[in-house]
C-alpha atoms as a PDB file:
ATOM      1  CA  UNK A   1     -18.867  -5.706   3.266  1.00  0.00           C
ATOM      2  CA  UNK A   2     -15.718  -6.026   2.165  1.00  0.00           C
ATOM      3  CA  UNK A   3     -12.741  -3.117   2.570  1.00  0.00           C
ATOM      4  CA  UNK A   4     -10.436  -2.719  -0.116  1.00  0.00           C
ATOM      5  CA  UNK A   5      -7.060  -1.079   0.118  1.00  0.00           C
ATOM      6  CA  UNK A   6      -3.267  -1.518  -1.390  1.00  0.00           C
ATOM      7  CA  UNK A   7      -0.045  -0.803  -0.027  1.00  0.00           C
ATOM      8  CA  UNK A   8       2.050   1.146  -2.243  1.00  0.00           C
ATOM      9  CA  UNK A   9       5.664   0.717  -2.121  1.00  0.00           C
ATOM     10  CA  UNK A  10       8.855   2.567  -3.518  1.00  0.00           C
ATOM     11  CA  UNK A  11      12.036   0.395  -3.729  1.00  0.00           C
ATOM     12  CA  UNK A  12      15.735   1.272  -4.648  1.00  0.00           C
ATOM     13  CA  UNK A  13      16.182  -1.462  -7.139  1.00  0.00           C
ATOM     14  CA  UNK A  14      15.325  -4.448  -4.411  1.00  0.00           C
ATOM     15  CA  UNK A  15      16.030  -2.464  -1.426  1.00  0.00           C
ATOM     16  CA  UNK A  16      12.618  -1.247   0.728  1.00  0.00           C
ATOM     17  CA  UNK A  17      12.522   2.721   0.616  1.00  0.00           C
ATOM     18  CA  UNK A  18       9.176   3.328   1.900  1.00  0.00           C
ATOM     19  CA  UNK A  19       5.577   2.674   1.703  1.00  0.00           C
ATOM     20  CA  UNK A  20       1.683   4.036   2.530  1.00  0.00           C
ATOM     21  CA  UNK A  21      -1.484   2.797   2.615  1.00  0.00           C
ATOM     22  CA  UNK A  22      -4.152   3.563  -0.263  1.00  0.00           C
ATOM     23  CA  UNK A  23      -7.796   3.356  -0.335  1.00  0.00           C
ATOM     24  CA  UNK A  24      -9.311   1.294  -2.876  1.00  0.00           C
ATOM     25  CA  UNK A  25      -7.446  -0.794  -5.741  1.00  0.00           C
ATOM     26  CA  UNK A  26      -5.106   1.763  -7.843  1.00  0.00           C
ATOM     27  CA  UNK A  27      -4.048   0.803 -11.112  1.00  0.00           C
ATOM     28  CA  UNK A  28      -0.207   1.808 -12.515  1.00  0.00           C
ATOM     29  CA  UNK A  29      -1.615   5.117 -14.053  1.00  0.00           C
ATOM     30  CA  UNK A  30      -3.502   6.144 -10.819  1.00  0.00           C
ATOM     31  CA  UNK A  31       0.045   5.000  -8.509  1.00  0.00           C
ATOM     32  CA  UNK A  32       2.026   7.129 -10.901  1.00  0.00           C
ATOM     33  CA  UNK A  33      -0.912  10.001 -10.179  1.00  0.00           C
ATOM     34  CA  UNK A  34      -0.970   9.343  -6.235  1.00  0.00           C
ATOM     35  CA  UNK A  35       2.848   8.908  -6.042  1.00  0.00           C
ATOM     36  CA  UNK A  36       3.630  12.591  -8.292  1.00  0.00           C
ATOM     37  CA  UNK A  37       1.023  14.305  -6.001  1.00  0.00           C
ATOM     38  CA  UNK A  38       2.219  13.251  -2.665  1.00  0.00           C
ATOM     39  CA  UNK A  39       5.377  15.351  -1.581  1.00  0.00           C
ATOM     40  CA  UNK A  40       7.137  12.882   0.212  1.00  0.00           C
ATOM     41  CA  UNK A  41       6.753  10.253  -2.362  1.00  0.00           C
ATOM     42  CA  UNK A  42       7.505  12.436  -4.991  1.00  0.00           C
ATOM     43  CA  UNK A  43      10.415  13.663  -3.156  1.00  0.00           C
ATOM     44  CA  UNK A  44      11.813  10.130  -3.064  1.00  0.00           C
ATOM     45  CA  UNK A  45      11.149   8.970  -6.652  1.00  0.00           C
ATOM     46  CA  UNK A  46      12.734  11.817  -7.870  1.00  0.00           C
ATOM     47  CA  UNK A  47      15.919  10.924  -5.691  1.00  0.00           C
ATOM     48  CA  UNK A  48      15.723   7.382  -6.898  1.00  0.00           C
ATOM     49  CA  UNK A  49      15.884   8.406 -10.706  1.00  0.00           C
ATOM     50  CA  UNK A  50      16.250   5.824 -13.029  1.00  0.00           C
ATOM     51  CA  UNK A  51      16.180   2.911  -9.729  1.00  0.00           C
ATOM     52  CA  UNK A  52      13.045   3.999  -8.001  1.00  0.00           C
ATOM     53  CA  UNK A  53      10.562   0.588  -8.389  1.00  0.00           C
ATOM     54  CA  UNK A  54       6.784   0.728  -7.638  1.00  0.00           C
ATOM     55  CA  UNK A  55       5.528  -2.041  -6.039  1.00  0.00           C
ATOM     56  CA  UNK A  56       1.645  -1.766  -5.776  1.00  0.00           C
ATOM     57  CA  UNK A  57      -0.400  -4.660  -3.964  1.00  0.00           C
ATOM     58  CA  UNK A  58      -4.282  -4.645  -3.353  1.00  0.00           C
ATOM     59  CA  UNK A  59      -5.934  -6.026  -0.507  1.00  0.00           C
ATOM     60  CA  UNK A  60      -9.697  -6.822   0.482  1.00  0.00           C
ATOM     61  CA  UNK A  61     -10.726  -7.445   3.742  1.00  0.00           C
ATOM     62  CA  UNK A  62     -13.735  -8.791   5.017  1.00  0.00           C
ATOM     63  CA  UNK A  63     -15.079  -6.510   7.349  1.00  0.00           C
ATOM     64  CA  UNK A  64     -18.484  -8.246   8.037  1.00  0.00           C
ATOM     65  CA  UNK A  65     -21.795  -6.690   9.045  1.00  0.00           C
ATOM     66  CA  UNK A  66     -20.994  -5.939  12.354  1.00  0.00           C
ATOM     67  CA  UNK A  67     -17.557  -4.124  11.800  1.00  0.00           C
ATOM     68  CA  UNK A  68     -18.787  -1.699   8.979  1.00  0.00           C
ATOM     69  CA  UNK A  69     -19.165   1.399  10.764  1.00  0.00           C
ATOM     70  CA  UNK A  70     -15.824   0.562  12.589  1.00  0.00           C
ATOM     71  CA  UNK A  71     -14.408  -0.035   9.159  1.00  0.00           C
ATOM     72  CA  UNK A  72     -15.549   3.307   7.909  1.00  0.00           C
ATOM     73  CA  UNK A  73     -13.866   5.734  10.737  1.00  0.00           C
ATOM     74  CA  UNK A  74      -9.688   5.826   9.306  1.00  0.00           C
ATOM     75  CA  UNK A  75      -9.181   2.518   8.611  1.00  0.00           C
ATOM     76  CA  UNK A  76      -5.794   3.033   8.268  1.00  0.00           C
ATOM     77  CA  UNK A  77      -5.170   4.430  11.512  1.00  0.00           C
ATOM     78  CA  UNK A  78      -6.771   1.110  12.620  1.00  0.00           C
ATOM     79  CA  UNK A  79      -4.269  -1.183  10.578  1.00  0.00           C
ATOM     80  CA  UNK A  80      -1.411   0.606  12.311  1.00  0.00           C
ATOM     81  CA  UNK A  81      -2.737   0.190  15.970  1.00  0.00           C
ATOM     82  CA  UNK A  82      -3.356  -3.546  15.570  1.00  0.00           C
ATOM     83  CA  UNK A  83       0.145  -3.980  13.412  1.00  0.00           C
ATOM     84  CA  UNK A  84       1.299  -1.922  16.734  1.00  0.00           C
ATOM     85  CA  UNK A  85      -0.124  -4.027  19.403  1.00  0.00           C
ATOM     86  CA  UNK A  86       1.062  -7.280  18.215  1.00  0.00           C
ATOM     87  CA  UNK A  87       4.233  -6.191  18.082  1.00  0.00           C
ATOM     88  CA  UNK A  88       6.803  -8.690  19.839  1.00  0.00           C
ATOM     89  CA  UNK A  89       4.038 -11.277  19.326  1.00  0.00           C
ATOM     90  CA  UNK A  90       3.615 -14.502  17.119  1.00  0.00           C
ATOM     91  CA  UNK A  91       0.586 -12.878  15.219  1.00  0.00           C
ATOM     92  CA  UNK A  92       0.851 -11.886  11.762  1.00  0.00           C
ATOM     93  CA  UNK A  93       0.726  -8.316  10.355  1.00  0.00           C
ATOM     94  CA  UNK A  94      -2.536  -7.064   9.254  1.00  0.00           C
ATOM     95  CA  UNK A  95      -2.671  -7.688   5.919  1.00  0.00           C
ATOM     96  CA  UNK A  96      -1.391 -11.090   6.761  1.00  0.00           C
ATOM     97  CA  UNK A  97      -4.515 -12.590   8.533  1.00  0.00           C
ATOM     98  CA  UNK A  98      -7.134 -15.387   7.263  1.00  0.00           C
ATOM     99  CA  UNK A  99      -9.663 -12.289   6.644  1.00  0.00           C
ATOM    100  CA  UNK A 100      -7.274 -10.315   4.149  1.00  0.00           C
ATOM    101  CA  UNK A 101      -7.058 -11.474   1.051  1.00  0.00           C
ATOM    102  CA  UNK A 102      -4.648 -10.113  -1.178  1.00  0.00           C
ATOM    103  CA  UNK A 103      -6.369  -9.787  -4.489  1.00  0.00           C
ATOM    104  CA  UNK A 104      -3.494  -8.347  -7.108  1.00  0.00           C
ATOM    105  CA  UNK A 105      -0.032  -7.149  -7.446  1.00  0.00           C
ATOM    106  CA  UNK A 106       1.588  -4.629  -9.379  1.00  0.00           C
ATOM    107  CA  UNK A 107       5.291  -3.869 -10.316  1.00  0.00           C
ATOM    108  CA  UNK A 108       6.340  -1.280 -12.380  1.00  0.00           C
ATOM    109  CA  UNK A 109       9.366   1.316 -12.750  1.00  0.00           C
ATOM    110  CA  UNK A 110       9.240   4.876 -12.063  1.00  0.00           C
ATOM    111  CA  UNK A 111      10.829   5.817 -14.981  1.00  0.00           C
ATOM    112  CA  UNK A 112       8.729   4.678 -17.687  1.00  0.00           C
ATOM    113  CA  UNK A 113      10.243   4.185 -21.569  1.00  0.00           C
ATOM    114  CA  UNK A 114       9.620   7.221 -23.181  1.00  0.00           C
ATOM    115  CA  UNK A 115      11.521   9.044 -20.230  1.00  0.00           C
ATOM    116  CA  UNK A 116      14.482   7.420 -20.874  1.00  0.00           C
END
């Protein structure tokens, strides 16, 4: 089984703003969707104005047949303790190891043409 998810970015321009985890693969029109309804990323795209940049990347991870129920019970939750414990560590960052592979990314502004 594999597990897909993105990470979904917001930069000022080229400067890191913030950032959440997504289930499944979202394309720009369902970012633009998930970004509008959330109220903190709304709140900060709408600060950004015309310099808010969407950075979408999609992930897959190969949960195998033993992990799937593990994989199932908030995931995300899961990607944050393991990011936690390694902490201070040489190991990479979740979506960093051998079993992630990072299948697409996206980049698009916030402000799209016809709003300008």
């Amino acid at each position: 089984m594999s597990l897909q998810f993105s990470y979904l970015s917001i930069y000022d321009r080229e400067k890191f703003c913030m950032g959440a985890y997504e289930s499944g693969h979202p394309d720009e029109y369902d970012a633009r969707e998930l970004i509008a309804q959330d109220e903190y990323f709304s709140r900060m795209v709408n600060a950004l104005g015309d310099r808010a940049n969407i950075i979408v990347d999609h992930y897959d991870f190969d949960t195998g047949y033993s992990k799937d129920e593990l994989a199932e019970n908030s995931h995300f939750a899961l990607i944050r303790a393991y990011d936690e414990m390694i902490r201070g560590t040489n190991r990479c960052v979740f979506f960093c190891r051998d079993d992630v592979e990072h299948s697409d990314h996206i980049c698009f502004p916030w402000k799209e043409e016809d709003d300008v």
